[in-house]
Protein backbone atom coordinates (compact mmCIF):
# COMPACT_ATOMS: atom_id res chain seq x y z
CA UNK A 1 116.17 -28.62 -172.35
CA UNK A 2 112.59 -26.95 -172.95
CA UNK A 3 111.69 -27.06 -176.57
CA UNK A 4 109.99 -24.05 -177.61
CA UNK A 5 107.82 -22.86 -180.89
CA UNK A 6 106.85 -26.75 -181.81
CA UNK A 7 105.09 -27.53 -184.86
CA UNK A 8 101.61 -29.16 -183.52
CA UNK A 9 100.21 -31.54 -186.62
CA UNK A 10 97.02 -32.58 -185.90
CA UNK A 11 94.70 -34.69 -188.12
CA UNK A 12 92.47 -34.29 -191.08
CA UNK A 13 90.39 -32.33 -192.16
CA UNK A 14 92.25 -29.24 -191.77
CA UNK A 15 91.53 -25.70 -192.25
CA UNK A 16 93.39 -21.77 -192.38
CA UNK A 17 92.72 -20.22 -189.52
CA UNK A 18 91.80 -16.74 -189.73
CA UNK A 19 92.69 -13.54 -188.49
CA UNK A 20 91.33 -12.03 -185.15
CA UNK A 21 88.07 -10.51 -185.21
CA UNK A 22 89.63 -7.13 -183.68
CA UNK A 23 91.08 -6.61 -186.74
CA UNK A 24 88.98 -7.89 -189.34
CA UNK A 25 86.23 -5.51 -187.34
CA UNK A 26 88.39 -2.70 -187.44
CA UNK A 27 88.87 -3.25 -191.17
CA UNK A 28 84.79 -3.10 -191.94
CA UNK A 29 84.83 -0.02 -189.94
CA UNK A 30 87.61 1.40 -192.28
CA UNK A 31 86.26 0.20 -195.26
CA UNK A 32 83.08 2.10 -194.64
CA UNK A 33 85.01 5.74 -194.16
CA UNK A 34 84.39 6.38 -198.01
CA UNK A 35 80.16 6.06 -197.34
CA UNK A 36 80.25 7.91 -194.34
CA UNK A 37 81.98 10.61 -195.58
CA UNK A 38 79.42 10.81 -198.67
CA UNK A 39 76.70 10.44 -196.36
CA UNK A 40 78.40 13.26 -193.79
CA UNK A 41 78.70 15.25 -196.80
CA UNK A 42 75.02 15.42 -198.23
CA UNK A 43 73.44 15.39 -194.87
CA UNK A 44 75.56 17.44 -192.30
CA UNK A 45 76.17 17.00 -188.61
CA UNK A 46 72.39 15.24 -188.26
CA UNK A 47 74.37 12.19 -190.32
CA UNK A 48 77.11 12.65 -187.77
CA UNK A 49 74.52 12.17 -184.82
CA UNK A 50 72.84 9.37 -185.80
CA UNK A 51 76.34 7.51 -186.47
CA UNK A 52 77.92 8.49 -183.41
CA UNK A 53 75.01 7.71 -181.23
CA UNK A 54 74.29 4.11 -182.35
CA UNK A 55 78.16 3.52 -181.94
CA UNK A 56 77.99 4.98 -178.26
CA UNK A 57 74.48 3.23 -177.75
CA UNK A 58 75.33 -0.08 -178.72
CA UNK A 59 78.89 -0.35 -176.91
CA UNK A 60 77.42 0.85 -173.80
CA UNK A 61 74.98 -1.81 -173.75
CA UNK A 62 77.34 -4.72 -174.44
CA UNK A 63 79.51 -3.27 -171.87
CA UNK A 64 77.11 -3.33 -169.54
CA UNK A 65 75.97 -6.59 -170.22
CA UNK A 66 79.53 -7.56 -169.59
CA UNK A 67 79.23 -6.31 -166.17
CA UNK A 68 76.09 -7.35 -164.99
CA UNK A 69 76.14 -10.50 -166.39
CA UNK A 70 79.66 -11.57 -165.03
CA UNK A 71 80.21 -12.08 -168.96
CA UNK A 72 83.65 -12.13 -170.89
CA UNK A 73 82.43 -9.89 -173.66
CA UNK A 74 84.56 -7.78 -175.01
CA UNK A 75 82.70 -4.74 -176.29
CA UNK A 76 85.78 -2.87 -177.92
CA UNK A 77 86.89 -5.70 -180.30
CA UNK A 78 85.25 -3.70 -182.98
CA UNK A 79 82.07 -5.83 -183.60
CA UNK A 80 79.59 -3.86 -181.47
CA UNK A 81 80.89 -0.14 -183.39
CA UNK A 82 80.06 -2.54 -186.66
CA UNK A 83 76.65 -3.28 -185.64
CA UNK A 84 76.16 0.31 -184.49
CA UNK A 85 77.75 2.38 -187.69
CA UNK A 86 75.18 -0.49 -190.04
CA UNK A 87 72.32 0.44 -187.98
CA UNK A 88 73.14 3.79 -188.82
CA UNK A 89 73.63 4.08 -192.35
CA UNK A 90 69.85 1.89 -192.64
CA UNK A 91 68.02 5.07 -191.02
CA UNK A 92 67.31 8.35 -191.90
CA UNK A 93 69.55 11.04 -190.36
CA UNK A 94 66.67 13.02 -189.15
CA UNK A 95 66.21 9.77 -186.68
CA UNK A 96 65.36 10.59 -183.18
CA UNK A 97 67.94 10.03 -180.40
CA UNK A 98 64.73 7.46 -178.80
CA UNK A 99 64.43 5.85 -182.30
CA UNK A 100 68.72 5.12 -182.03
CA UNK A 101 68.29 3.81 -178.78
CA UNK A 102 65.81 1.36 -178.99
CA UNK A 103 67.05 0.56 -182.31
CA UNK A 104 70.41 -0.33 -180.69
CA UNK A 105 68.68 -2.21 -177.87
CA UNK A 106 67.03 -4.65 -180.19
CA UNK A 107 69.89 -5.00 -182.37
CA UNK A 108 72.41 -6.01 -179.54
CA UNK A 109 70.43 -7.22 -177.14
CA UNK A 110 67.76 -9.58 -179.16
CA UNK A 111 69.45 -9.92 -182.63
CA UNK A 112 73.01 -10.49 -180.58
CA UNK A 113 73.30 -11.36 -177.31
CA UNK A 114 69.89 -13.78 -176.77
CA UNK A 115 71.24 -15.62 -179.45
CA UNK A 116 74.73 -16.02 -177.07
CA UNK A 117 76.86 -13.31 -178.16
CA UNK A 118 79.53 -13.10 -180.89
CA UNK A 119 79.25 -15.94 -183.44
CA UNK A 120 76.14 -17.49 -182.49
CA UNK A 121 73.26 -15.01 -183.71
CA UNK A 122 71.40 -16.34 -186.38
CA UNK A 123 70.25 -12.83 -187.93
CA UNK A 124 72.10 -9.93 -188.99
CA UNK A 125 71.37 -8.05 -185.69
CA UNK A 126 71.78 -4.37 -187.36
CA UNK A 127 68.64 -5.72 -189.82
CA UNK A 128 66.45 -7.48 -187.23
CA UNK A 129 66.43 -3.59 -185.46
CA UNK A 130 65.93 -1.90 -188.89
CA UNK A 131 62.95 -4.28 -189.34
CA UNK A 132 61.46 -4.02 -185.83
CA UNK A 133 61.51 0.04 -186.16
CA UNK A 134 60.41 0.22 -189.57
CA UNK A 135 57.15 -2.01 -188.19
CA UNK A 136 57.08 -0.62 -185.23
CA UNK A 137 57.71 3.47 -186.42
CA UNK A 138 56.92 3.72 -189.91
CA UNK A 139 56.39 7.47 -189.41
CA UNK A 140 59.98 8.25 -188.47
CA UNK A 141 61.50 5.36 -190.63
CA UNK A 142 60.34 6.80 -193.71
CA UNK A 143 60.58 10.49 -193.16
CA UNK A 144 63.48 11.18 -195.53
CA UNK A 145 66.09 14.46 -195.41
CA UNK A 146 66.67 15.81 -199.07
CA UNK A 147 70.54 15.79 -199.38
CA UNK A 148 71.84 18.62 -199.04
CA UNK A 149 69.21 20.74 -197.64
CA UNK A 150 69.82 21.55 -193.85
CA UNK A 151 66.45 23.03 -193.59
CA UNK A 152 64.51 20.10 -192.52
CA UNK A 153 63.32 19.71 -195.90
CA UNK A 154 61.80 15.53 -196.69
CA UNK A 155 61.32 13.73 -199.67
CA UNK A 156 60.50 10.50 -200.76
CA UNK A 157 63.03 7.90 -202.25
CA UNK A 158 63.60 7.07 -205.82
CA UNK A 159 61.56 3.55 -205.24
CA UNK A 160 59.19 5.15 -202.75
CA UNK A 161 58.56 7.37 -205.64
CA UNK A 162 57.95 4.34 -207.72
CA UNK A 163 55.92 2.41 -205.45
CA UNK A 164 53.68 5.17 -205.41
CA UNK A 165 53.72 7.11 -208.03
CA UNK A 166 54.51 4.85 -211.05
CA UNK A 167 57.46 4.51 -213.60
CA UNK A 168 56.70 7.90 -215.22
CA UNK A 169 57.45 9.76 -211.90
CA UNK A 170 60.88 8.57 -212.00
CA UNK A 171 61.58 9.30 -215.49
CA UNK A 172 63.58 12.36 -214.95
CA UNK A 173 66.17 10.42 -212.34
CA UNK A 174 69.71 10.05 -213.84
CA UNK A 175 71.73 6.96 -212.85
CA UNK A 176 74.94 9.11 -212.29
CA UNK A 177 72.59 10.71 -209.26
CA UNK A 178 72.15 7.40 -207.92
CA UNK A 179 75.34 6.21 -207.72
CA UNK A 180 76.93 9.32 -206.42
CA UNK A 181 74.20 9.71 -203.53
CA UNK A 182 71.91 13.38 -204.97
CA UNK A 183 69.02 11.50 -204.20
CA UNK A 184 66.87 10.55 -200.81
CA UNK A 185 67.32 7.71 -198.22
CA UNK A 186 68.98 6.18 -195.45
CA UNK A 187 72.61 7.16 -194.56
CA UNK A 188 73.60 3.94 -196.48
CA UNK A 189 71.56 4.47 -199.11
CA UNK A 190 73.45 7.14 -200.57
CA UNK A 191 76.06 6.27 -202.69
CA UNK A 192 76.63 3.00 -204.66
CA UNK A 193 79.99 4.21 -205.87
CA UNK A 194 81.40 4.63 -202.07
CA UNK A 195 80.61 1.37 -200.64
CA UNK A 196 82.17 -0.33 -203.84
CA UNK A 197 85.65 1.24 -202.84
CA UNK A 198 84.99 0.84 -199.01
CA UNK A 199 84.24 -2.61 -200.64
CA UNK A 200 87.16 -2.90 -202.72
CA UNK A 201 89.37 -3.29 -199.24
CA UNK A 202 87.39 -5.82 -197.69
CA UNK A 203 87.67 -7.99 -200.88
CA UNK A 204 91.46 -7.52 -201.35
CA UNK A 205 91.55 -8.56 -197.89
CA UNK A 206 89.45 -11.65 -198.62
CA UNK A 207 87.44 -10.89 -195.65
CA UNK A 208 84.30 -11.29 -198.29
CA UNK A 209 84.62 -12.84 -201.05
CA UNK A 210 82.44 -12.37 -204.87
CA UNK A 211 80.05 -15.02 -204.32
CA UNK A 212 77.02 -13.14 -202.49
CA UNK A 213 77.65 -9.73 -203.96
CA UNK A 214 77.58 -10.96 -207.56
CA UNK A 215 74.97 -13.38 -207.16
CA UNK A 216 72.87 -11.14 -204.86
CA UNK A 217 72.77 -7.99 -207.12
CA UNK A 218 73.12 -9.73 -210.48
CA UNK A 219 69.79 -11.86 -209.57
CA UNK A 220 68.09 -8.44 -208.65
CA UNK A 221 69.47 -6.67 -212.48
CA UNK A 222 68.11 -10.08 -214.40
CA UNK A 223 64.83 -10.69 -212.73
CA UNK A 224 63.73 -6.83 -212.76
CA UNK A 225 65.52 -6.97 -216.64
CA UNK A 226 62.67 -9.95 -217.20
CA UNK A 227 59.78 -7.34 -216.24
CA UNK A 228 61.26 -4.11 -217.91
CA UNK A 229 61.60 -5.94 -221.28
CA UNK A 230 58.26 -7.70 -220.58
CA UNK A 231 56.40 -4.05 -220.07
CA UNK A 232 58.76 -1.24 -219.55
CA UNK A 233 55.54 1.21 -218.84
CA UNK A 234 55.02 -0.75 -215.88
CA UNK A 235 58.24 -1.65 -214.32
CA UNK A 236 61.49 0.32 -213.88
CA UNK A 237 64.50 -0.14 -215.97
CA UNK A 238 67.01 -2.77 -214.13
CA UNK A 239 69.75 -0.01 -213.86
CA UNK A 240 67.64 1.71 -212.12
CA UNK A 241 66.79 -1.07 -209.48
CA UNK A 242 70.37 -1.69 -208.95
CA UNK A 243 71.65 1.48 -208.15
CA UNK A 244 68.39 2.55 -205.96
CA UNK A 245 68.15 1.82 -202.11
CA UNK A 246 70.10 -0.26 -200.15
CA UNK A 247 70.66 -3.13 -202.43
CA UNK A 248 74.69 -2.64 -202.38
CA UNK A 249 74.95 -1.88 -198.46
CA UNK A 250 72.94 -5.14 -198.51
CA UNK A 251 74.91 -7.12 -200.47
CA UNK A 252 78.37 -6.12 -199.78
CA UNK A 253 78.40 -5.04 -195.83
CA UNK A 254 75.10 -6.57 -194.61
CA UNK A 255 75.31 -9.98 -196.80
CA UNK A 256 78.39 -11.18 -196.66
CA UNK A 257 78.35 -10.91 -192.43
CA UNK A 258 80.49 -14.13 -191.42
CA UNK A 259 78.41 -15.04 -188.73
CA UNK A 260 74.92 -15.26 -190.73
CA UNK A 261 76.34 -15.78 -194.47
CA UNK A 262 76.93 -19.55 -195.83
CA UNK A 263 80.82 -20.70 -195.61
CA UNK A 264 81.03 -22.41 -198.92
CA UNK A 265 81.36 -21.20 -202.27
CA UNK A 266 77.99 -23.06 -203.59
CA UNK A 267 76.25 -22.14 -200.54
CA UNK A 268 76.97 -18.15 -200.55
CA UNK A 269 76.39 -18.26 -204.85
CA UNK A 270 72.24 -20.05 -203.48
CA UNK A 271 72.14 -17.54 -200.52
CA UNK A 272 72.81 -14.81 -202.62
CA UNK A 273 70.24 -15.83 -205.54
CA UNK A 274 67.69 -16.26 -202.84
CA UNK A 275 68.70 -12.53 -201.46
CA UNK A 276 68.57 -11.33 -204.77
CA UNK A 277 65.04 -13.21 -205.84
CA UNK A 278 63.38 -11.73 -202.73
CA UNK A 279 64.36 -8.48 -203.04
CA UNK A 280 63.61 -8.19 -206.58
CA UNK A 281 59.84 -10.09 -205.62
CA UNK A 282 59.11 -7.93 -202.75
CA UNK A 283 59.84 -4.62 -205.24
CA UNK A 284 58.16 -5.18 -207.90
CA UNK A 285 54.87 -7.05 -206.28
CA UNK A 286 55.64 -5.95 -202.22
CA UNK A 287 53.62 -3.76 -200.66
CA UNK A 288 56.90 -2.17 -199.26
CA UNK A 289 58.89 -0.64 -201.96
CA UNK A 290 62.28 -2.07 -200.45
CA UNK A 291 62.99 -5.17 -199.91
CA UNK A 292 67.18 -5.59 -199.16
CA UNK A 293 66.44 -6.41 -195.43
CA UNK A 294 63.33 -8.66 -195.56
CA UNK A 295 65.16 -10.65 -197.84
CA UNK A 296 68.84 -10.88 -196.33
CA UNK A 297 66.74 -11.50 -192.79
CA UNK A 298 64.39 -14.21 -194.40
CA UNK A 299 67.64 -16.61 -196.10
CA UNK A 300 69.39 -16.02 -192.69
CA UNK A 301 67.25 -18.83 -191.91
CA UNK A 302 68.52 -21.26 -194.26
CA UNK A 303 72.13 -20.80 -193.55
CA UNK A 304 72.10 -23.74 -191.22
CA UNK A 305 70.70 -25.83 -193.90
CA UNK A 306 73.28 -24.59 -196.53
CA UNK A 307 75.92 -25.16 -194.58
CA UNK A 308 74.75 -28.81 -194.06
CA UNK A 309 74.59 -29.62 -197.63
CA UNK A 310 76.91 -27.67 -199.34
CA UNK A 311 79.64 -27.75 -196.75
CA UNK A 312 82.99 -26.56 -197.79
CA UNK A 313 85.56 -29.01 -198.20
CA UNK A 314 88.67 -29.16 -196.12
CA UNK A 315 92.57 -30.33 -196.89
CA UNK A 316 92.56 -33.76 -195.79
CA UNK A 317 88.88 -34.25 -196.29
CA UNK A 318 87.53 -37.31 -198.93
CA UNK A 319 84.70 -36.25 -200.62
């Protein structure tokens, strides 16, 4: 008789394997409903167009790589709407339909597929594309909607403001405005509070786990802290820092990416310290007053050599 459902035991070292990446793709799109929503809210149907276009933009082209290139992608398991909804929420919802495109060309194409698709990219490809267009179109990259005015109306950000302007322009900025997203930037820039309970799923799913978030942000609050107490004239209080810009889209949905994030727990606690020292470095001394994506982009690098020497340990596996 046929036996059925055996028990395969293989050898040591062993680990869990984990769920499909339809599903765990899915659930980062779901988790991200409560930012969207904020950012739908305080910046219309524009927010709307920029979302739904890099969605469209970057599943069409994976698709069509698929095609042309005889390849076996599959461009509706959920990972190329991920990579298009975080290219989204890191531009401005005034963005051209030509910015969106090209945006979404560099993000699947050269941060993705050159790299060999799914699993193998090296870079966070939603962050190489905001990089490339805020080089390559700093005009239209930095051209900020006020939220809630549908007029057209632009304003700076909080640390554009202080980049340029100095701590005393920024004195009249309340912290509850920055978390709940009254205050200027990108789509994901907009409220702290809503992608810590989009957040909230992801980490009772243990899809991410507290290493990188915790290190990432609490290494931004102590080294801006350092400077604040050192000269608070100068430098901007470390609340401030950490609810301003994109420093918890960074650490919580850009971050903690499985493909480009360290696997073991001492690795992703050093990745996210080095996240969190650049950022903070390229703030308070950078010529750019934001530096989430530099930062995330720049210890992308050294995943590979994490990984070597702070591999995770196994069952079955001696130390």
């Amino acid at each position: 008789m046929e036996a059925k459902n055996l028990l395969i035991m293989d050898s040591s070292p062993l680990g869990l394997a984990g769920e499909s990446t339809r599903k765990i793709m899915y659930s980062v799109v779901l988790s991200l409903l409560p930012a969207l929503g904020v950012s739908f809210w305080m910046f219309g149907w524009a927010a709307v167009r920029v979302v739904v276009l890099t969605s469209l933009f970057c599943i069409a082209l994976e698709a069509l790589i698929a095609k042309f290139f005889n390849s076996k992608i599959d461009y509706l398991d959920g990972s190329a709407l991920v990579t298009g909804i975080l290219l989204a929420m890191n531009l401005p919802s005034n963005a051209p339909w030509w910015l969106l495109l090209i945006g979404s060309i560099v993000a699947i194409i050269i941060g993705k597929q050159v790299f060999g698709g799914l699993g193998q990219n090296i870079f966070n490809p939603a962050l190489v594309a905001r990089v490339f267009l805020l080089i390559s179109f700093p005009l239209q990259m930095t051209s900020w909607p006020v939220p809630g005015q549908f007029d057209g109306t632009t304003g700076a950000t909080p640390l554009g403001i202080l980049k340029t302007e100095g701590v005393g322009a920024i004195a009249k900025l309340k912290t509850a405005d920055l978390a709940l997203g009254y205050v200027g930037g990108s789509l994901g820039e907009i409220s702290a509070l809503a992608l810590l309970i989009g957040a909230a799923y992801l980490f009772y799913k243990k899809y991410i786990t507290w290493e990188i978030p915790v290190s990432f942000i609490g290494t931004v609050f102590v080294f801006t802290a350092i400077f604040y107490w050192i000269n608070p004239q100068q430098y901007a209080s470390p609340v401030f820092h950490l609810f301003s810009g994109g420093l918890f889209l960074g650490a919580l949905y850009m971050a903690t990416d499985m493909v480009t994030s360290p696997i073991s727990g001492r690795a992703k606690l050093i990745f996210g310290f080095g996240c969190g020292f650049f950022t903070a470095l390229i703030r308070l001394f950078g010529s750019y007053p934001e530096g989430v994506s530099f930062a995330i982009l720049f210890m992308n690098a050294f995943v590979p050599l994490l990984d070597r020497y702070f591999p995770e340990k196994k069952f079955g596996m001696q130390s």
